[in-house]
C-alpha atoms as a PDB file:
ATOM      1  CA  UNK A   1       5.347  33.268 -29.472  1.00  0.00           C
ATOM      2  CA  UNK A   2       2.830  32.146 -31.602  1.00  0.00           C
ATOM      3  CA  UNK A   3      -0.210  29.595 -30.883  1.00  0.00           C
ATOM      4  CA  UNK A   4       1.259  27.447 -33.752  1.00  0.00           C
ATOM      5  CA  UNK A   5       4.735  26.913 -31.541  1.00  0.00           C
ATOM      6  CA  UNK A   6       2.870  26.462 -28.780  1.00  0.00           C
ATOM      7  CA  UNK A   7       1.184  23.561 -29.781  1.00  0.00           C
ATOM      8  CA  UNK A   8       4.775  22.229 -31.526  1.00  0.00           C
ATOM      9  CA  UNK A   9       6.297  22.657 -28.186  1.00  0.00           C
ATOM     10  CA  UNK A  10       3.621  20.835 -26.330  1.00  0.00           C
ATOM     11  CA  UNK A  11       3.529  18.283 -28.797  1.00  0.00           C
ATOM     12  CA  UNK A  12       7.462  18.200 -28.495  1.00  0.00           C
ATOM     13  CA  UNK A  13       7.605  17.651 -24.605  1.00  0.00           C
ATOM     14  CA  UNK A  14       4.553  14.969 -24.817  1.00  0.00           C
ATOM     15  CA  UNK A  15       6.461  12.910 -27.456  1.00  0.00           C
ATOM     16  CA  UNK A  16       9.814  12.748 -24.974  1.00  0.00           C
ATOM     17  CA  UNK A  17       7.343  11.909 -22.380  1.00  0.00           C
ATOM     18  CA  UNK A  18       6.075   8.585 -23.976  1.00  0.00           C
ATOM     19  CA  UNK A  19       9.537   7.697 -25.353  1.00  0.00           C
ATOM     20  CA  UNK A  20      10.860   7.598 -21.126  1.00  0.00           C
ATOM     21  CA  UNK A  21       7.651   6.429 -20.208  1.00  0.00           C
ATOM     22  CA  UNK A  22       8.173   3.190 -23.152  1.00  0.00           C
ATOM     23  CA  UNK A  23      11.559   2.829 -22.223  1.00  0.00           C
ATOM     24  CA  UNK A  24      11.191   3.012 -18.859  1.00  0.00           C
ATOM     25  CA  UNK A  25       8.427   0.103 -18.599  1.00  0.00           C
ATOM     26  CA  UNK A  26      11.002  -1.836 -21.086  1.00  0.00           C
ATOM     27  CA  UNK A  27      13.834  -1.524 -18.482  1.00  0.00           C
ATOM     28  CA  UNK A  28      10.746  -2.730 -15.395  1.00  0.00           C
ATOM     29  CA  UNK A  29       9.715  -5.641 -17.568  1.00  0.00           C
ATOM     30  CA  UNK A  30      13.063  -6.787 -18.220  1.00  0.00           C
ATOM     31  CA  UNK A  31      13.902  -6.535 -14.105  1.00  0.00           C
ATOM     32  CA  UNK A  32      10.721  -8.070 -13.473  1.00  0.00           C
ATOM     33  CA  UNK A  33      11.197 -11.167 -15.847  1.00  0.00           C
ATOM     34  CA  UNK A  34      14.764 -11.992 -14.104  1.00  0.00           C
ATOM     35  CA  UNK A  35      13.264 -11.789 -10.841  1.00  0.00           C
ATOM     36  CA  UNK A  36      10.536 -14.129 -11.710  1.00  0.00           C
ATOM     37  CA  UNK A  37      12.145 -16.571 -13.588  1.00  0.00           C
ATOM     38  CA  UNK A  38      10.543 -16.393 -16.925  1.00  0.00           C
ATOM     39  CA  UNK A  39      11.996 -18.125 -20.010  1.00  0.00           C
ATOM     40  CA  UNK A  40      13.660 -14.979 -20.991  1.00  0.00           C
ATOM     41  CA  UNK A  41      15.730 -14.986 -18.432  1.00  0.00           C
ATOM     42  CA  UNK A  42      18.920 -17.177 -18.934  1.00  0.00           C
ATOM     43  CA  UNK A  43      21.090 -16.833 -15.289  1.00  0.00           C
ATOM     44  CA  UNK A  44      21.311 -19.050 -12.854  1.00  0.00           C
ATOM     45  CA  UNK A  45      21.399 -18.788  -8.819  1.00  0.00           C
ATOM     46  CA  UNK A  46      24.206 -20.242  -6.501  1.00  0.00           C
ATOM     47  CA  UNK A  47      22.889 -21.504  -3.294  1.00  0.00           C
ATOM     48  CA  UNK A  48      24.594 -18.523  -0.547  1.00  0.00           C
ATOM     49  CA  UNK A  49      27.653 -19.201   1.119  1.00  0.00           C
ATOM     50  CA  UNK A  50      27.414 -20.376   4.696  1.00  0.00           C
ATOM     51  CA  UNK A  51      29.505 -20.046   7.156  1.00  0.00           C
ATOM     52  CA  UNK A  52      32.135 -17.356   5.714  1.00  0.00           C
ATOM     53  CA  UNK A  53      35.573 -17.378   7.272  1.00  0.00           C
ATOM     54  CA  UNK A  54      36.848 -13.827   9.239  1.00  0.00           C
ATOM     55  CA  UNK A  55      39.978 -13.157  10.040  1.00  0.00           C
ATOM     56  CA  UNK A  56      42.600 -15.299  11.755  1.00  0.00           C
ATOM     57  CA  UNK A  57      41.122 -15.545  15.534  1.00  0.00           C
ATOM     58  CA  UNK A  58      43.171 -13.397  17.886  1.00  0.00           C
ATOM     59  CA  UNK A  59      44.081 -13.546  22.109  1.00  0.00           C
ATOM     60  CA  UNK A  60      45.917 -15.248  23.819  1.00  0.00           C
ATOM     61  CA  UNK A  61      46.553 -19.133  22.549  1.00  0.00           C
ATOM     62  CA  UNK A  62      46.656 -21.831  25.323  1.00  0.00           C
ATOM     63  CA  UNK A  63      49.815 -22.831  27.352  1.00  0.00           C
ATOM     64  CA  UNK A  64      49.874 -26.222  27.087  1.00  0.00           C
ATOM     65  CA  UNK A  65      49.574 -27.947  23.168  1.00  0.00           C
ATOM     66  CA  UNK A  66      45.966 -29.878  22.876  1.00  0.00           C
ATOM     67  CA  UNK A  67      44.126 -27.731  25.584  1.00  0.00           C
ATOM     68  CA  UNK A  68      42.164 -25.860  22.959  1.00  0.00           C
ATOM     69  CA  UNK A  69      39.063 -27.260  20.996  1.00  0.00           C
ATOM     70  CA  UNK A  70      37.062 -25.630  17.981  1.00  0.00           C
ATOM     71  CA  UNK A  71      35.555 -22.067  18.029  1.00  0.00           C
ATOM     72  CA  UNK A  72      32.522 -21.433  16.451  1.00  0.00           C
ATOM     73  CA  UNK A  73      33.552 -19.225  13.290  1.00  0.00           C
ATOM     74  CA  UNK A  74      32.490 -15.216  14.270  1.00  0.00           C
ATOM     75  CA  UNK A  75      30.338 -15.012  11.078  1.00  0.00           C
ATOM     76  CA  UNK A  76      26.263 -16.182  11.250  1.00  0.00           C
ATOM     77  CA  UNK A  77      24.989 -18.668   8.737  1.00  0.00           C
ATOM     78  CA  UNK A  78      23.047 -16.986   6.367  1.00  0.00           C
ATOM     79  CA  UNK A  79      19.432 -18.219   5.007  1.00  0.00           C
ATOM     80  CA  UNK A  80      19.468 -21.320   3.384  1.00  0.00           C
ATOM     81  CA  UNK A  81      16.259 -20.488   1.311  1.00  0.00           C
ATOM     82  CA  UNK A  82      15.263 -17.299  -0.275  1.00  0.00           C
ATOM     83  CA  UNK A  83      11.438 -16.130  -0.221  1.00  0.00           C
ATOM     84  CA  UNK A  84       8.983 -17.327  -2.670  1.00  0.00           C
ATOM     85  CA  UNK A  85       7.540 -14.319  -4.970  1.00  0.00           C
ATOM     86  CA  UNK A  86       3.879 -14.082  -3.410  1.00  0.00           C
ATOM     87  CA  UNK A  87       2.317 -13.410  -7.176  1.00  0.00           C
ATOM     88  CA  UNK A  88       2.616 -16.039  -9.985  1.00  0.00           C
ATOM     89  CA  UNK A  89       5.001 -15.164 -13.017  1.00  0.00           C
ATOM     90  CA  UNK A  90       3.651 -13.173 -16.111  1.00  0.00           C
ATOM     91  CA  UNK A  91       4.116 -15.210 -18.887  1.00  0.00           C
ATOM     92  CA  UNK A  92       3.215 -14.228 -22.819  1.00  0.00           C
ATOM     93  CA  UNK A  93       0.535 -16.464 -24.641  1.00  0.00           C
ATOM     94  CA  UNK A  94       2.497 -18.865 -26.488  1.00  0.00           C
ATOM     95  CA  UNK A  95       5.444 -19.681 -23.804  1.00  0.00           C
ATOM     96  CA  UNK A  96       5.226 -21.695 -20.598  1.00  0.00           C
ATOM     97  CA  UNK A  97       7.265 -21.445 -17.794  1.00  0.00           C
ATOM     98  CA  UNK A  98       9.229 -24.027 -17.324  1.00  0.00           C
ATOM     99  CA  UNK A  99       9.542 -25.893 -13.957  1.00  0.00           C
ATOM    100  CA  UNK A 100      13.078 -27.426 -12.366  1.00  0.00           C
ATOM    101  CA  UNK A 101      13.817 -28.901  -9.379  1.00  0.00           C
ATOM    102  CA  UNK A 102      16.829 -27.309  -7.531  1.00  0.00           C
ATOM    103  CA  UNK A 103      18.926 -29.812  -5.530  1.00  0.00           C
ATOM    104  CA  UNK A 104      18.830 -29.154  -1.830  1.00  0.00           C
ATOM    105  CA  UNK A 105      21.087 -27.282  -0.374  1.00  0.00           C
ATOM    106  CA  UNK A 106      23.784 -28.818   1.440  1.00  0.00           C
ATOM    107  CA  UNK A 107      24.624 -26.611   4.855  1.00  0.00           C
ATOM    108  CA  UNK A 108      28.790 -26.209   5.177  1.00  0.00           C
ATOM    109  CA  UNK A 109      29.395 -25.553   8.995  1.00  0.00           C
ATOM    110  CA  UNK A 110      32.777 -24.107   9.636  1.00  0.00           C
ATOM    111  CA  UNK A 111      34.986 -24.413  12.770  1.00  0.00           C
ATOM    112  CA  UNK A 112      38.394 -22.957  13.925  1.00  0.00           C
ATOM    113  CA  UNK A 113      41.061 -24.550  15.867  1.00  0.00           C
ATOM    114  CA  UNK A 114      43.671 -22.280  17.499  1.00  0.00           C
ATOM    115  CA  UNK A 115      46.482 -23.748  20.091  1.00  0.00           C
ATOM    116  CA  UNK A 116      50.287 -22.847  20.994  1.00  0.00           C
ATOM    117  CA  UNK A 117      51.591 -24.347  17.356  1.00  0.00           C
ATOM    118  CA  UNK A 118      48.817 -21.763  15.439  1.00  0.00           C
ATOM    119  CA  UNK A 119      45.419 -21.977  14.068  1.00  0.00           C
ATOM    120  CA  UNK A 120      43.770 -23.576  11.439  1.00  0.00           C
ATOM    121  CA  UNK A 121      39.855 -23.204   9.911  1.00  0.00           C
ATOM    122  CA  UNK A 122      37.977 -25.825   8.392  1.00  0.00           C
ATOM    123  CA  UNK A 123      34.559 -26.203   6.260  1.00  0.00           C
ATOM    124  CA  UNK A 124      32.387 -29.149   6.478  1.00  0.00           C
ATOM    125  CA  UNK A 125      29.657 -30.266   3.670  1.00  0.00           C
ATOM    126  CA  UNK A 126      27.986 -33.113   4.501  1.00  0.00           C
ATOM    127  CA  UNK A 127      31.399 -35.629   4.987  1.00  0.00           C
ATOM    128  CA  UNK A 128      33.892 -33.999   2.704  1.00  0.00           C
ATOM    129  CA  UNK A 129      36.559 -31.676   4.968  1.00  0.00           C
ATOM    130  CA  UNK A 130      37.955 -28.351   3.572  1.00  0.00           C
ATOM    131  CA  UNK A 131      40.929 -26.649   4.651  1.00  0.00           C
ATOM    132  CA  UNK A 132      39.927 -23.466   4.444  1.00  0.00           C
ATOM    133  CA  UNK A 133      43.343 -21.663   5.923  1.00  0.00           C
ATOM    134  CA  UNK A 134      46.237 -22.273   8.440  1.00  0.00           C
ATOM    135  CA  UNK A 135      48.881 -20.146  10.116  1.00  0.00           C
ATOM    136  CA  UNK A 136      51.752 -21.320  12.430  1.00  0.00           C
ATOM    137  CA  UNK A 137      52.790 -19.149  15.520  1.00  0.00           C
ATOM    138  CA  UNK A 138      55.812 -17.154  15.520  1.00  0.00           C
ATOM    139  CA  UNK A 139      58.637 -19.509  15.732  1.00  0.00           C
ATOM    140  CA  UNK A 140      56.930 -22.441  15.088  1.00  0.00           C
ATOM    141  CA  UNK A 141      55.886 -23.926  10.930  1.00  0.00           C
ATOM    142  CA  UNK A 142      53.460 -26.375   9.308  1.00  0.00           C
ATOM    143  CA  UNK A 143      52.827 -29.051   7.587  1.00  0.00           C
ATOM    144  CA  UNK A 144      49.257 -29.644   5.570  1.00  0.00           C
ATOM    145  CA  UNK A 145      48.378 -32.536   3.365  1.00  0.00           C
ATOM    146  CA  UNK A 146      45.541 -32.634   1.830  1.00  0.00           C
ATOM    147  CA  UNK A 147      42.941 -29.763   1.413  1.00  0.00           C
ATOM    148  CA  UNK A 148      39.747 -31.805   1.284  1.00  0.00           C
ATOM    149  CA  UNK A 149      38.747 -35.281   1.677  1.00  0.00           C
ATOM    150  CA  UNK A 150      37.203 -37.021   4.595  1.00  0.00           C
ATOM    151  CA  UNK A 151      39.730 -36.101   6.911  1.00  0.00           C
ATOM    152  CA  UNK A 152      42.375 -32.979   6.812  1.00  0.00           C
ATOM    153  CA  UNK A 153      45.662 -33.188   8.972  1.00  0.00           C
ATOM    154  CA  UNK A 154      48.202 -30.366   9.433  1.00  0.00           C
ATOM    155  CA  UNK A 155      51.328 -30.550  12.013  1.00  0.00           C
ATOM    156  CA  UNK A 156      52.706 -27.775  13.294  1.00  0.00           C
ATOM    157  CA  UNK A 157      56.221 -27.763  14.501  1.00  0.00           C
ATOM    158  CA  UNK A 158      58.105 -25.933  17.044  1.00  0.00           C
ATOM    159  CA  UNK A 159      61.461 -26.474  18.429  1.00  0.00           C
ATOM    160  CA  UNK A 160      61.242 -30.061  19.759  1.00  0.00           C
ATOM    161  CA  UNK A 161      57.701 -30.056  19.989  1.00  0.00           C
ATOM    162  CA  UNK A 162      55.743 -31.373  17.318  1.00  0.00           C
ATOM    163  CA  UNK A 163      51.419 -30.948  17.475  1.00  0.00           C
ATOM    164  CA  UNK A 164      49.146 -32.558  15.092  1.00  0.00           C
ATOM    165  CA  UNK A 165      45.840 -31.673  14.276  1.00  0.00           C
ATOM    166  CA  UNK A 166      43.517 -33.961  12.343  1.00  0.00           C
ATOM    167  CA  UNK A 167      39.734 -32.565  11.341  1.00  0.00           C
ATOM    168  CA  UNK A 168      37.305 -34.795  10.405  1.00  0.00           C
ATOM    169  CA  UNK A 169      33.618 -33.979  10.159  1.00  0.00           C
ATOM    170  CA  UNK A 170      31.271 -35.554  12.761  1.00  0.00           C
ATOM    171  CA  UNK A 171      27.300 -35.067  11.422  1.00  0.00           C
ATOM    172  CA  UNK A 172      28.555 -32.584   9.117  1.00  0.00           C
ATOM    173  CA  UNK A 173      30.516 -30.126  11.972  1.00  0.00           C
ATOM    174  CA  UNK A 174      34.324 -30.498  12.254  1.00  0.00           C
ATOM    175  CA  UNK A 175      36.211 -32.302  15.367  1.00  0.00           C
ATOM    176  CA  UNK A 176      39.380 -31.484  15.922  1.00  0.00           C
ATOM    177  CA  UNK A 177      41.511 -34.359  17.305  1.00  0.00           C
ATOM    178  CA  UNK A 178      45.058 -33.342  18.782  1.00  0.00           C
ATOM    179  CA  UNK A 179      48.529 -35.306  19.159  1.00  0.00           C
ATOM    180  CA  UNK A 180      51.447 -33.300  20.950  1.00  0.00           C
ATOM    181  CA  UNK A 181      54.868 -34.868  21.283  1.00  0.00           C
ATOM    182  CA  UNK A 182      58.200 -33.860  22.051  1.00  0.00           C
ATOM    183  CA  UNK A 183      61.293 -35.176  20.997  1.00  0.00           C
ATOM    184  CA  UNK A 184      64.438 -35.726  23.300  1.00  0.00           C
ATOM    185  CA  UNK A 185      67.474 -34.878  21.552  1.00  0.00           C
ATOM    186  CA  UNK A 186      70.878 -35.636  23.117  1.00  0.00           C
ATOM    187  CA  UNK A 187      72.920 -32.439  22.390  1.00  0.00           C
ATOM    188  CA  UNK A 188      76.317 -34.155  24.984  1.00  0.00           C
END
């Protein structure tokens, strides 16, 4: 091979070279200025989801209706705030950065009730109650009004036994507040 093709091919492989190199540092800057919040960047950010509800909570359900209180749901609240970047965004001469205030972040605490009628999870933000799911028993079916508001009630019935459960929140945690009753029928 000749000196002359030498040089082309060395020319040749420094040429790709820059061209990944440029468009590599393209692809970095454009990651970095989403990070950082610059004005090219155009997404927003959802406060995380606290409190995320498993699956329906399993063993054995009390004997008698009203025994049972909330359960703590299995999942752990997640960070309310993320970390602050510990360098100050690069901005180009020209632009400024602009500044907003994010509202604060309300925490949702959720809670799950279980007794002999079935179970039922609920979400609290602040003083607005969510009905996040339900399920009766075998042999025994629901009622739900509501999903949200300041207080959620379902009834679960079963047989001649009728349970309701009303959720409100109490300093932004949901209480559970039970009424059993049975009704006598005359079958003679």
């Amino acid at each position: 091979m000749s000196r002359r093709m030498w040089v082309l091919a060395v020319l040749a492989w420094v040429g790709v070279v820059i061209a990944g190199s440029a468009l590599t540092w393209i692809a970095i800057d454009r990651a970095g200025q989403q990070v950082t919040g610059s004005p090219a960047s155009t997404t927003t950010t959802q406060p995380p989801v606290i409190g995320t509800v498993g699956p329906p909570p399993t063993g054995p359900t009390p004997s008698a209706p009203g025994q049972s209180g909330p359960s703590a749901s299995t999942s752990a609240p997640l960070p309310t705030t993320s970390p602050s970047p510990t360098h100050a965004p690069t901005t180009r001469p020209g632009t400024s950065t602009p500044r907003t205030s994010s509202p604060p972040v309300t925490r949702t605490e959720t809670r799950t009730w279980s007794g002999t009628g079935g179970w039922l999870t609920v979400s609290c933000t602040g003083g607005r109650a969510t009905l996040k799911s339900a399920s009766p028993n075998d042999g025994w079916s629901f009622e739900r009004g509501d999903d949200a508001g300041d207080a959620i009630e379902v009834k679960f019935e079963g047989g001649d036994t009728e349970v309701k459960v009303r959720a409100t929140c109490v300093a932004g945690v949901p209480q559970f507040h039970v009424e059993s009753s049975t009704s006598g029928g005359d079958d003679g």
